[in-house]
N, C-alpha and C. Protein backbone atom coordinates (compact mmCIF):
# COMPACT_ATOMS: atom_id res chain seq x y z
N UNK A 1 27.30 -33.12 -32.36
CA UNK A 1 26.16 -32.34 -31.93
C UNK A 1 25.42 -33.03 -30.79
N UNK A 2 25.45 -34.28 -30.82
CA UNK A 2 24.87 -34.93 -29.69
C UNK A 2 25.44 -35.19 -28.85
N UNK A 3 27.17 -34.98 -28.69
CA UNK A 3 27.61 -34.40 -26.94
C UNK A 3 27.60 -34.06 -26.73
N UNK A 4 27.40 -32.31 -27.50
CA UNK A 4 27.02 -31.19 -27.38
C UNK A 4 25.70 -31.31 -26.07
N UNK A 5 24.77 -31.81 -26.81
CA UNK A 5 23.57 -31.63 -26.32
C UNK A 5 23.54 -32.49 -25.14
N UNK A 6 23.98 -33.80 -24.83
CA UNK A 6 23.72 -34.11 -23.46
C UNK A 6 24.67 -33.60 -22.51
N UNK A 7 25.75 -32.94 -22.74
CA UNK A 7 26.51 -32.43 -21.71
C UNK A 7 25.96 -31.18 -21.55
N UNK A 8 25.79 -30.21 -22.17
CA UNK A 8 24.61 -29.00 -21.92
C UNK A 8 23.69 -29.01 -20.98
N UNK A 9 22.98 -30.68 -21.40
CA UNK A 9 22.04 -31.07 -20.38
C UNK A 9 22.29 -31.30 -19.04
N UNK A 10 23.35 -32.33 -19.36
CA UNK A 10 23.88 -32.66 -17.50
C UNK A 10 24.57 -31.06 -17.40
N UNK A 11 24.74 -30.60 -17.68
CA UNK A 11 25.15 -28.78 -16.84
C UNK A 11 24.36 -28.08 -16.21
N UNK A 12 23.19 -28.27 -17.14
CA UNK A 12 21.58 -27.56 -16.75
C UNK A 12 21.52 -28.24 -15.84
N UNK A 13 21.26 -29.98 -15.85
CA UNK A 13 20.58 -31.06 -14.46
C UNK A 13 21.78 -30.05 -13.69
N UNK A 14 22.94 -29.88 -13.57
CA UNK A 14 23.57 -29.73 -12.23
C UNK A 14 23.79 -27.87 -11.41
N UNK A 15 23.53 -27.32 -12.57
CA UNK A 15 23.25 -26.00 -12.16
C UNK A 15 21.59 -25.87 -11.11
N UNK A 16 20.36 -26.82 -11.72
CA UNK A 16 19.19 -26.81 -11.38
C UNK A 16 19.20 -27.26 -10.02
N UNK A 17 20.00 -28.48 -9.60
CA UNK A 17 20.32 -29.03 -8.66
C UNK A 17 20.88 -28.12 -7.40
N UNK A 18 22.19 -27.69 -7.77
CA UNK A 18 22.46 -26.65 -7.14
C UNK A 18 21.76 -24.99 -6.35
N UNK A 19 20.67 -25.10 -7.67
CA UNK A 19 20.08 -23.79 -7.17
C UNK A 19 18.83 -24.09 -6.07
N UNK A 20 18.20 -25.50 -6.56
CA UNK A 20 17.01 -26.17 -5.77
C UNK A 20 17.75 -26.82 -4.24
N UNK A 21 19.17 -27.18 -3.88
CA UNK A 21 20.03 -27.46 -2.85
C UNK A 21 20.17 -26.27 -2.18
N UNK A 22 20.15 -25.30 -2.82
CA UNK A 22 20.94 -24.03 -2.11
C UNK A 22 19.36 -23.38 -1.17
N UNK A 23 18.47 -23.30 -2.43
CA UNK A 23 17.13 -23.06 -1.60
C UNK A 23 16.17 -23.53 -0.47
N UNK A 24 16.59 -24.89 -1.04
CA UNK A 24 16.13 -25.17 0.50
C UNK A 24 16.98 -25.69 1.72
N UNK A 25 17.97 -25.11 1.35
CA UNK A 25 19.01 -25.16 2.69
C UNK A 25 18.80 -23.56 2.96
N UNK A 26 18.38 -22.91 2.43
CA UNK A 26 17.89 -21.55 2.88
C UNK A 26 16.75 -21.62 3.89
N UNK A 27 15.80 -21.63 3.08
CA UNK A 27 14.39 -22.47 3.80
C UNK A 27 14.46 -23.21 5.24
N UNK A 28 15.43 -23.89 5.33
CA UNK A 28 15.80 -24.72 6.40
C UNK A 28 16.04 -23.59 7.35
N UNK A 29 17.00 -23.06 7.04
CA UNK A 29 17.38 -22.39 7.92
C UNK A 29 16.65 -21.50 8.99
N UNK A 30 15.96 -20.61 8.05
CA UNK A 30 14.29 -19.90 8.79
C UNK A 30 13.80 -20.84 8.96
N UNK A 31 13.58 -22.03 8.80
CA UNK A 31 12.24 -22.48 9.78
C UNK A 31 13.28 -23.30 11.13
N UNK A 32 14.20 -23.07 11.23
CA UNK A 32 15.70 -23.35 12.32
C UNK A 32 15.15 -22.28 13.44
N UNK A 33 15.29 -21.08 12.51
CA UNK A 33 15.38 -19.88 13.13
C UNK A 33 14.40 -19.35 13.95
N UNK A 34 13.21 -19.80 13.21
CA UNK A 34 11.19 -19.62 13.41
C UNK A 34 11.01 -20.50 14.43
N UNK A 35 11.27 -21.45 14.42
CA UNK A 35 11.95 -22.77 15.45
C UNK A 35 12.07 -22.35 16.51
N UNK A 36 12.89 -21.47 17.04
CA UNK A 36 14.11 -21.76 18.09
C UNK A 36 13.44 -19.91 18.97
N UNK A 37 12.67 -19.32 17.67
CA UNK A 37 12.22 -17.71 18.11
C UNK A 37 10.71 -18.73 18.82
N UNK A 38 9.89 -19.40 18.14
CA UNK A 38 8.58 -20.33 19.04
C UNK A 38 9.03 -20.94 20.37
N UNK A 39 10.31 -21.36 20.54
CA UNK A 39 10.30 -22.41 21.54
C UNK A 39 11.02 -20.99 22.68
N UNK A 40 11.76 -20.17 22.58
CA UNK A 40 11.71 -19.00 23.53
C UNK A 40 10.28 -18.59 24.06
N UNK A 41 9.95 -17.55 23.07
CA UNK A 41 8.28 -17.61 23.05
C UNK A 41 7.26 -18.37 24.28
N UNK A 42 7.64 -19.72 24.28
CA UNK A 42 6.46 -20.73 24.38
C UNK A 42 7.52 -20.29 26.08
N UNK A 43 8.69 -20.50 26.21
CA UNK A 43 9.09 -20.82 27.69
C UNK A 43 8.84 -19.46 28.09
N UNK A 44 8.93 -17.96 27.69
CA UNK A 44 8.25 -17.06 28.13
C UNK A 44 6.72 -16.78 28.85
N UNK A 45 5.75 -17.75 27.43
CA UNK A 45 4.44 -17.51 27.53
C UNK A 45 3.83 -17.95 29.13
N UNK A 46 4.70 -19.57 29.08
CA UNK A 46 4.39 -20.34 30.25
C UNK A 46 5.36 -19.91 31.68
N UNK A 47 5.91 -18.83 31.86
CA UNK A 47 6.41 -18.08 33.07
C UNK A 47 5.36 -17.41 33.47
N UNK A 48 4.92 -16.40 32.24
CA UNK A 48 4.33 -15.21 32.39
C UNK A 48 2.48 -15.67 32.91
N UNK A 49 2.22 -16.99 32.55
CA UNK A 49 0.78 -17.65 32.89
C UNK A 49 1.19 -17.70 33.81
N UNK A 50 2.22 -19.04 34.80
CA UNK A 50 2.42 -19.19 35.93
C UNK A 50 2.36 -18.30 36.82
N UNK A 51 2.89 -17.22 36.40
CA UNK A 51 2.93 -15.60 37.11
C UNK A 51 1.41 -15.00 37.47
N UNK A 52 0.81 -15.09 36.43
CA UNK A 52 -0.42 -14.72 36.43
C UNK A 52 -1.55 -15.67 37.69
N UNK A 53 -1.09 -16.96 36.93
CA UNK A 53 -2.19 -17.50 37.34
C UNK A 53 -1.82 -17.84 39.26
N UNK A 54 -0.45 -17.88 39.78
CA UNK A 54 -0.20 -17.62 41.24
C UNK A 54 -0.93 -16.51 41.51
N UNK A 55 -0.66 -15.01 40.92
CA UNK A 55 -0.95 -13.81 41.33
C UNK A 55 -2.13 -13.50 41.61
N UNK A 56 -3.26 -14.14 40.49
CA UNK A 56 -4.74 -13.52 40.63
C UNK A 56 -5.45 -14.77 41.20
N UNK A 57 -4.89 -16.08 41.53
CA UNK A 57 -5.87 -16.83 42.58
C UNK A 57 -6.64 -16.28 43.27
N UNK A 58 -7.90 -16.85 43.40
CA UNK A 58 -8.45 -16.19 44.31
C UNK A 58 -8.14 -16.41 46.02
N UNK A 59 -7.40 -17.45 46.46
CA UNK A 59 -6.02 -17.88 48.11
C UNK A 59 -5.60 -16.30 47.91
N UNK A 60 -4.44 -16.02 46.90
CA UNK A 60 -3.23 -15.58 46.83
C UNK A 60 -3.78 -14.26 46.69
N UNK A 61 -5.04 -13.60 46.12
CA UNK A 61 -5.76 -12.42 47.05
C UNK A 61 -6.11 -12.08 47.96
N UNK A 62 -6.49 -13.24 48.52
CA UNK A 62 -7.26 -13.16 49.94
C UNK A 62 -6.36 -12.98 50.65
N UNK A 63 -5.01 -13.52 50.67
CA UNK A 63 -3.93 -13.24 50.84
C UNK A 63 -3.40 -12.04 51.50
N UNK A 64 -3.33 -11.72 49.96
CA UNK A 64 -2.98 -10.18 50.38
C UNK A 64 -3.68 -9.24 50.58
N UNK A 65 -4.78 -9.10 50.61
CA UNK A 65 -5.84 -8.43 51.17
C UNK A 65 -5.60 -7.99 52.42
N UNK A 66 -5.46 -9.57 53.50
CA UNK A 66 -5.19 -9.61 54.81
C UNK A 66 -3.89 -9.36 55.01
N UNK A 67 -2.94 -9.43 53.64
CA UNK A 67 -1.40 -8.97 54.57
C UNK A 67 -1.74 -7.34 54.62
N UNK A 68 -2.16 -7.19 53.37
CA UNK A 68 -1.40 -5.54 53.11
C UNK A 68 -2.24 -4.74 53.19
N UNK A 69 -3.97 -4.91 53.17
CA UNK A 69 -4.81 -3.74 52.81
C UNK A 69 -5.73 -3.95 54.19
N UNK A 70 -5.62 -4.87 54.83
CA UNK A 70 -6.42 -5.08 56.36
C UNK A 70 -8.02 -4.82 55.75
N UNK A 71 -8.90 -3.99 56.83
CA UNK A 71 -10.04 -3.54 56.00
C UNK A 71 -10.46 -2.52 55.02
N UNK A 72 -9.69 -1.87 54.63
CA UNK A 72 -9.42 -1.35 53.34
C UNK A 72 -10.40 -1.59 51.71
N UNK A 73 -10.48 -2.40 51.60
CA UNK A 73 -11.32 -3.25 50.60
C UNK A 73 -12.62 -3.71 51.21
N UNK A 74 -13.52 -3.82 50.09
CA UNK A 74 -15.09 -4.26 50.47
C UNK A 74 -14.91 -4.84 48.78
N UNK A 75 -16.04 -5.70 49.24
CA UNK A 75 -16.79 -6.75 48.39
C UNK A 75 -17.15 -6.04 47.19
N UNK A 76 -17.63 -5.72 46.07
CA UNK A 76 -18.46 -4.77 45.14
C UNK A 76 -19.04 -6.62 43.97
N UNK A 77 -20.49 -5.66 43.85
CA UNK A 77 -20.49 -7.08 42.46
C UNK A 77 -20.25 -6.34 41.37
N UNK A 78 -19.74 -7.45 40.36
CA UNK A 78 -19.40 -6.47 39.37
C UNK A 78 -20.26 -5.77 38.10
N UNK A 79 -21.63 -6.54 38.38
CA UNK A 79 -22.79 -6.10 37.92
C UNK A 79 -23.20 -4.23 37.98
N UNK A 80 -22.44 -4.05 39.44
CA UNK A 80 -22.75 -2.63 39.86
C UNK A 80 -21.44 -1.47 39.04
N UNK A 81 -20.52 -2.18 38.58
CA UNK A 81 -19.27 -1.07 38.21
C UNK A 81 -19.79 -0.41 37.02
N UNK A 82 -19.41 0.62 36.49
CA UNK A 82 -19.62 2.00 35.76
C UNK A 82 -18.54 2.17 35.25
N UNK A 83 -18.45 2.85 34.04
CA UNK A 83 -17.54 3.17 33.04
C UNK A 83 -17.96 4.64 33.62
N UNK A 84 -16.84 5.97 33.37
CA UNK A 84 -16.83 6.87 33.45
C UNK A 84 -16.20 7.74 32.66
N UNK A 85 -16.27 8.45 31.70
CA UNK A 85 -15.77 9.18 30.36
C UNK A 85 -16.11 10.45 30.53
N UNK A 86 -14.79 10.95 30.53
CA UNK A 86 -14.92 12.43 30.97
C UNK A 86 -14.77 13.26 29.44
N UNK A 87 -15.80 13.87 28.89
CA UNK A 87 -15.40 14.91 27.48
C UNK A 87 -15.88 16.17 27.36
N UNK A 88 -15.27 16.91 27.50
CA UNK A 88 -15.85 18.32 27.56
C UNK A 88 -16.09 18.99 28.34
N UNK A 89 -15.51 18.54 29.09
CA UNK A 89 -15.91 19.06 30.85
C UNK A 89 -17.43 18.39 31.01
N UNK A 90 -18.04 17.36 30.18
CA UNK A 90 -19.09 16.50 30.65
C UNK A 90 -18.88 15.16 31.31
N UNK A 91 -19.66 14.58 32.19
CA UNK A 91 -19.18 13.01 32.38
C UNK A 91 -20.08 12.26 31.87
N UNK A 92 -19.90 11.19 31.91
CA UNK A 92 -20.60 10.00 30.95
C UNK A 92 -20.88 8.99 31.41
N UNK A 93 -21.59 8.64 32.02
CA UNK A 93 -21.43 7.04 32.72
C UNK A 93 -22.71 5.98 31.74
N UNK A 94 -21.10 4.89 31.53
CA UNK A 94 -22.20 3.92 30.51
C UNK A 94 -21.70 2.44 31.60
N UNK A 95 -22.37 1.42 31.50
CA UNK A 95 -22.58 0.07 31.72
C UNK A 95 -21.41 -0.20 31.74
N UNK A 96 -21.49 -1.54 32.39
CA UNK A 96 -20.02 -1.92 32.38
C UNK A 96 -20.11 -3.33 31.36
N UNK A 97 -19.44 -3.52 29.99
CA UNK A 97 -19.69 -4.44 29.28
C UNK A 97 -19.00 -5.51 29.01
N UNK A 98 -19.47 -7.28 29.07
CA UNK A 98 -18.67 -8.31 28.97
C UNK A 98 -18.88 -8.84 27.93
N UNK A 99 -17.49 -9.43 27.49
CA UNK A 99 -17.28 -9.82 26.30
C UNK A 99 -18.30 -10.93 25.55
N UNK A 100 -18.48 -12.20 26.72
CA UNK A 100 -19.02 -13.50 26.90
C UNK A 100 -20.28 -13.40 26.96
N UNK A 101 -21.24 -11.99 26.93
CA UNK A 101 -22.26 -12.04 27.81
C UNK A 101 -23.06 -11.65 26.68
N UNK A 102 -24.34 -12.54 26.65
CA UNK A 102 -25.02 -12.66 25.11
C UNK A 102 -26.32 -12.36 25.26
């Protein structure tokens, strides 16, 4: 009865083993996977800034202002811009509102 019982046991220890091995070689794997989907991600994020942040300089407007729109454009502050909401065949003009602004 008592080889019974410790070989039962070491079956259990090695079934338990197996199932706690198998899981986190699962586990591993998604965070492999979560891994490798962040580090795309991150080389996307930092194109798409670079992109941005060339594009809306304020050089790289002035820029093109003078290549492509000549005098075309004027100054506006942005204190003066208007929201405009058209409903009902009514218009609507409300403020123009910033996020930062307390």
């Amino acid at each position: 009865m008592k080889k019974f019982f410790i070989i039962s046991l070491i079956l259990f220890l090695i079934l338990v083993t197996a199932f706690i091995k198998n899981s986190t070689k699962r586990i591993e794997d998604e965070i492999f996977a979560f891994s490798e989907d962040i580090r795309s991600l991150k080389n996307s994020f930092e194109n798409i800034k670079l992109e941005q942040d060339y594009l809306s300089s304020a050089e790289k407007l002035l820029e093109f202002q003078i290549l492509y729109f000549d005098d075309e454009l004027i100054k506006k502050e942005i204190k003066n811009i208007k929201i405009i909401q058209k409903t009902k065949n009514k218009l609507n003009i409300k403020e123009l509102e910033f996020i930062n602004e307390q």
